[in-house]
N, C-alpha and C. Protein backbone atom coordinates (compact mmCIF):
# COMPACT_ATOMS: atom_id res chain seq x y z
N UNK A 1 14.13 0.23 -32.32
CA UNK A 1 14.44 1.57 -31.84
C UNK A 1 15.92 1.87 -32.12
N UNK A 2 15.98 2.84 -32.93
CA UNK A 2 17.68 3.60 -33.05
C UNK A 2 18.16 4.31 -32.34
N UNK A 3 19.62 3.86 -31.76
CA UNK A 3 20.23 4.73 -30.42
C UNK A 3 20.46 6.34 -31.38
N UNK A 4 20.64 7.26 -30.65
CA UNK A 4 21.58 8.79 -30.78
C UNK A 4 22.93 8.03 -31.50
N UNK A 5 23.43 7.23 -30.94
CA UNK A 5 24.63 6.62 -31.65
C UNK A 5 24.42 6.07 -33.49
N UNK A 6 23.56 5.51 -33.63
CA UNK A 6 23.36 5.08 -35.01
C UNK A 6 23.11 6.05 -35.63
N UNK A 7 22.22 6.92 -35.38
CA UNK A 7 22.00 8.42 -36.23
C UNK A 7 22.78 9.36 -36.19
N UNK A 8 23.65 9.36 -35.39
CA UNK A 8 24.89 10.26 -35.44
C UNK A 8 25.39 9.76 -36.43
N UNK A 9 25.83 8.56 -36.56
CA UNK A 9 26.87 7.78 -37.51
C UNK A 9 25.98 7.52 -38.89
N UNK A 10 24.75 7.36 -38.93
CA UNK A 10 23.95 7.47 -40.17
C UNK A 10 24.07 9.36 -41.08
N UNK A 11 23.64 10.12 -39.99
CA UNK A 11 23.80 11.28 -40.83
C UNK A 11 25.67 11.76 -40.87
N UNK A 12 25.96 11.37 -40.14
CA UNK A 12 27.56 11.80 -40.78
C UNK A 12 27.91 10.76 -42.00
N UNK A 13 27.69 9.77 -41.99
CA UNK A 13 27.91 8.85 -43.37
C UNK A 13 27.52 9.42 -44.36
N UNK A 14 26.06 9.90 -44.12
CA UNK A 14 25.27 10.50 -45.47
C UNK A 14 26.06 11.90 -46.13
N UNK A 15 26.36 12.92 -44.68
CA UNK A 15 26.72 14.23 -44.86
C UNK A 15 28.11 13.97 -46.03
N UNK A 16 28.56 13.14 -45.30
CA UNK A 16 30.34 13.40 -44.94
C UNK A 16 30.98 12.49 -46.05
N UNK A 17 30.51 11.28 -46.16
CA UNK A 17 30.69 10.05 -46.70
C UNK A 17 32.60 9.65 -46.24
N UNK A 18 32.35 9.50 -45.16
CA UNK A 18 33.91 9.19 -44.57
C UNK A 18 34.38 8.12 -45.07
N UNK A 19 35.80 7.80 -44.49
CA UNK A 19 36.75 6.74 -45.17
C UNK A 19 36.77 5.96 -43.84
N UNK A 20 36.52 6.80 -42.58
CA UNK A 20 36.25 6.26 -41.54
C UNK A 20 35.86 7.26 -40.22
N UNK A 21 34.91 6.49 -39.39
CA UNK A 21 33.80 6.95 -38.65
C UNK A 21 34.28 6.27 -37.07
N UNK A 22 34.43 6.85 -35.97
CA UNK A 22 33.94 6.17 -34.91
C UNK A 22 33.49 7.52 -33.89
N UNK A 23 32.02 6.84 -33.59
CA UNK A 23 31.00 7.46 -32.67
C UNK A 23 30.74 6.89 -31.25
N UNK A 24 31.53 7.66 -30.34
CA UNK A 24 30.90 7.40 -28.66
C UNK A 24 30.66 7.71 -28.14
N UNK A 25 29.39 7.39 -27.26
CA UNK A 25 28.58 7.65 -26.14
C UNK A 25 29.75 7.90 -25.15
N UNK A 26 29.82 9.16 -24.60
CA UNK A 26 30.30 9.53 -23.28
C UNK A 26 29.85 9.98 -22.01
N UNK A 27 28.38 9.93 -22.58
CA UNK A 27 27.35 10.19 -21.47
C UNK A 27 27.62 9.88 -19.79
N UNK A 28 28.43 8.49 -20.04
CA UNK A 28 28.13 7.71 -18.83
C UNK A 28 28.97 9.08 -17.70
N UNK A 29 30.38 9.57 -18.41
CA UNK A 29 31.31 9.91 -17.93
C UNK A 29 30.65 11.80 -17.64
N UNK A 30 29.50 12.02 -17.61
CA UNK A 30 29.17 13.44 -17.68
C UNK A 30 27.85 12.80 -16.59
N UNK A 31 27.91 12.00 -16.57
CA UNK A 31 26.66 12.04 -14.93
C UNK A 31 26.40 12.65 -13.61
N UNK A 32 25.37 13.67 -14.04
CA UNK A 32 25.29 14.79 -12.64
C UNK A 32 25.97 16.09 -13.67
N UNK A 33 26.67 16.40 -14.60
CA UNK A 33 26.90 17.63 -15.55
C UNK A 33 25.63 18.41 -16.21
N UNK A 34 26.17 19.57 -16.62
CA UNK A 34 24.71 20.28 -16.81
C UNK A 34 24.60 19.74 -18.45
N UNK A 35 23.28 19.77 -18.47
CA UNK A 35 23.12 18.84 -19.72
C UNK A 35 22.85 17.51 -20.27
N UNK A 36 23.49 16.96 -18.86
CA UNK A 36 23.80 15.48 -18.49
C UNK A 36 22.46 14.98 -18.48
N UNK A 37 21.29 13.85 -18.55
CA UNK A 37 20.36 13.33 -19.44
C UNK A 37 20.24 12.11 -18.24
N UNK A 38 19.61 11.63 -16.99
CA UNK A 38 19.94 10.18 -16.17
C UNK A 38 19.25 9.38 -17.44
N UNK A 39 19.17 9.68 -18.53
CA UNK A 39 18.54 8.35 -19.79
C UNK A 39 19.95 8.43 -20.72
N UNK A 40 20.78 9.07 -20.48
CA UNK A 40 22.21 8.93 -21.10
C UNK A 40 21.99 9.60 -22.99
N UNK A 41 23.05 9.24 -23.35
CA UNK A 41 22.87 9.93 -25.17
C UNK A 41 22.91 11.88 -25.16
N UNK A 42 23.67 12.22 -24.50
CA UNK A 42 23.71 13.47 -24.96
C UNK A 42 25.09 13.95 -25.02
N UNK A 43 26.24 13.26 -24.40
CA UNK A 43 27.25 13.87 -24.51
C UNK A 43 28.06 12.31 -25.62
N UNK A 44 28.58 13.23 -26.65
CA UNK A 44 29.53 11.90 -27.77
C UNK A 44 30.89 12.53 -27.87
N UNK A 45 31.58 11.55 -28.33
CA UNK A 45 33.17 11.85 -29.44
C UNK A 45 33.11 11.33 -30.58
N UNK A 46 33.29 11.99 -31.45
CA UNK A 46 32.96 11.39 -32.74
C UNK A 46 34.61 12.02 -34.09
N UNK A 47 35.25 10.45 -33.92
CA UNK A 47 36.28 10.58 -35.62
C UNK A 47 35.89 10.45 -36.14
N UNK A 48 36.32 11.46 -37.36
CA UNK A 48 35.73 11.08 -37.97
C UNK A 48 36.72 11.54 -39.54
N UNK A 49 37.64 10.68 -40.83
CA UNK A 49 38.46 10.89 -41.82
C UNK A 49 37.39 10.81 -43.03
N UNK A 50 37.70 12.18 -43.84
CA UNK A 50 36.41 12.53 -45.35
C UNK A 50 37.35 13.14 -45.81
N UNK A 51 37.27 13.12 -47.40
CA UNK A 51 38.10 13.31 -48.05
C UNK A 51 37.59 15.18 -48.23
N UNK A 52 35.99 15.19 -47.98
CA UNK A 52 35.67 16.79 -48.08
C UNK A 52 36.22 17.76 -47.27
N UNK A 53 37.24 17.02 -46.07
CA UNK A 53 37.84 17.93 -45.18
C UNK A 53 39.00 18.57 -45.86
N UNK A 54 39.39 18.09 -46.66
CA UNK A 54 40.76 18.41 -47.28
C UNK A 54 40.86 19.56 -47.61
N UNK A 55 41.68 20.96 -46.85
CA UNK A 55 42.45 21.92 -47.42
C UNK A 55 41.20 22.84 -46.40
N UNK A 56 40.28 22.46 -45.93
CA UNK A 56 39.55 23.30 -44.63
C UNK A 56 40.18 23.25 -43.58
N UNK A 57 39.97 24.37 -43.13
CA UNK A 57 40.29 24.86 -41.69
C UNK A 57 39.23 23.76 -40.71
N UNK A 58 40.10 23.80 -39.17
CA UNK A 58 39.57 22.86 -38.83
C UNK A 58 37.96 23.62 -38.12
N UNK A 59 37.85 25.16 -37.93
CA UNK A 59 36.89 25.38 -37.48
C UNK A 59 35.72 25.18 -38.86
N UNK A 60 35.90 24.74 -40.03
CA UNK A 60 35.44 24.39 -41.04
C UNK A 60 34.81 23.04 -41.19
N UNK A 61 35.55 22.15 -40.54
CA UNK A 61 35.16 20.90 -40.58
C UNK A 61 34.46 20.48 -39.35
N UNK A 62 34.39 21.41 -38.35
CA UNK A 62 33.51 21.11 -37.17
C UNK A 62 32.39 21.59 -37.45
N UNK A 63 32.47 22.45 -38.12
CA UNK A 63 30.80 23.62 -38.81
C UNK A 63 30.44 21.96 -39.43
N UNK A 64 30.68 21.66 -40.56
CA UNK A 64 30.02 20.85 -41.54
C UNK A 64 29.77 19.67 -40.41
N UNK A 65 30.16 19.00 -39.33
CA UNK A 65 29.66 17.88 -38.03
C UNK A 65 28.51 18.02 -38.02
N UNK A 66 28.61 19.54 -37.10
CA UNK A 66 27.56 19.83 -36.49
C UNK A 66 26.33 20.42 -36.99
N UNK A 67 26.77 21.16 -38.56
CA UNK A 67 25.78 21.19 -39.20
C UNK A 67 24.92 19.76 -39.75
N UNK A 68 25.33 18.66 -40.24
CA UNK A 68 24.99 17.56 -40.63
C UNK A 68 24.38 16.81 -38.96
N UNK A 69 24.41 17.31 -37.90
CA UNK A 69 24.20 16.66 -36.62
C UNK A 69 23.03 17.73 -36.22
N UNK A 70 22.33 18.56 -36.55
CA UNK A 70 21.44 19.80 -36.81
C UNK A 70 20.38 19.12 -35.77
N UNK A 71 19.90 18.05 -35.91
CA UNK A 71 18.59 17.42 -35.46
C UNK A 71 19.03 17.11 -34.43
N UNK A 72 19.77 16.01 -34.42
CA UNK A 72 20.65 15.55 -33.05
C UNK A 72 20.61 16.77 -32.55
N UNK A 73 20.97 17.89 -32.29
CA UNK A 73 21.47 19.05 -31.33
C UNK A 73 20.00 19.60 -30.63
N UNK A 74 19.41 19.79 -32.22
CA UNK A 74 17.57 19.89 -31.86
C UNK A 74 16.84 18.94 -30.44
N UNK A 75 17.44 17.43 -30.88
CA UNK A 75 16.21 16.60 -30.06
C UNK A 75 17.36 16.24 -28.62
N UNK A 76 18.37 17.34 -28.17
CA UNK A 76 18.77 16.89 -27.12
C UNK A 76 20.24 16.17 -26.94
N UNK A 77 21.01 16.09 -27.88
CA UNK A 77 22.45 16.15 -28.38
C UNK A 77 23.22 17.51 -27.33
N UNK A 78 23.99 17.24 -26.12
CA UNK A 78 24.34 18.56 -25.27
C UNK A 78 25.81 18.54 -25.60
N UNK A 79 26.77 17.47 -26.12
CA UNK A 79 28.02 18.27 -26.26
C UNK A 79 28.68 17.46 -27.36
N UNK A 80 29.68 17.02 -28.10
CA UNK A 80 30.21 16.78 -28.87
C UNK A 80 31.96 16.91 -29.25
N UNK A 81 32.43 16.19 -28.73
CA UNK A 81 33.82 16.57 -29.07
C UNK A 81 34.13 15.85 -30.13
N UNK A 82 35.02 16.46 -31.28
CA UNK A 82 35.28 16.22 -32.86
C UNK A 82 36.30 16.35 -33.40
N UNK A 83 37.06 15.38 -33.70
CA UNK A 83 38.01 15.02 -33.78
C UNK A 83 38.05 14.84 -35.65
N UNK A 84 38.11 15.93 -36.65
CA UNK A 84 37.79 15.70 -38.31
C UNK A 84 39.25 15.89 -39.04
N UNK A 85 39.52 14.77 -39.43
CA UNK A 85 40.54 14.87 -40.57
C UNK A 85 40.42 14.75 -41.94
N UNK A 86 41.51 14.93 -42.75
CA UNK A 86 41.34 14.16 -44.11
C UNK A 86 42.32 13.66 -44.09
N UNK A 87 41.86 12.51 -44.89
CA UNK A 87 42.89 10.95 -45.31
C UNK A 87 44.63 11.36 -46.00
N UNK A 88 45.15 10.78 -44.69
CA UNK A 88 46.58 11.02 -44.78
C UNK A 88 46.64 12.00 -43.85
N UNK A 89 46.18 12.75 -42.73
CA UNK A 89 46.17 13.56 -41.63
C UNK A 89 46.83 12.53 -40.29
């Protein structure tokens, strides 16, 4: 069975093809919030450095996250904070 965590980090690899990735569960810290899931996996932070960010605006590089995170948002994904650079940022 694959956590929300591996497929976050699987389709941003695929989308994005980063230089570097880190994806976390913050769920624990949103317990009792609206949205909030008592089976956890809906609230993440996700860095994430791609060289496709380069010379986009940053409301640009949160579109392309969350577009590439499309399903995730679908099957229950409630918040996301995103942290997107490009290499040398």
């Amino acid at each position: 069975m694959t956590t929300r965590r591996d497929r976050i980090a699987a389709a941003l690899n695929e989308a994005l093809r980063p230089s570097a990735l880190d994806v976390v569960d913050e769920s624990a810290l949103h317990h009792g919030h609206a949205g909030a899931s008592p089976a956890g996996e809906t609230h993440f932070r996700v860095a994430v450095t791609a060289a496709v960010f380069a010379g986009r605006p940053r409301v640009a590089r949160h579109r392309m996250v969350t577009e590439a995170l499309a399903a995730e948002f679908a099957g229950g994904l409630h918040a996301l904070a995103i942290d997107a650079r490009a290499p040398g940022e």
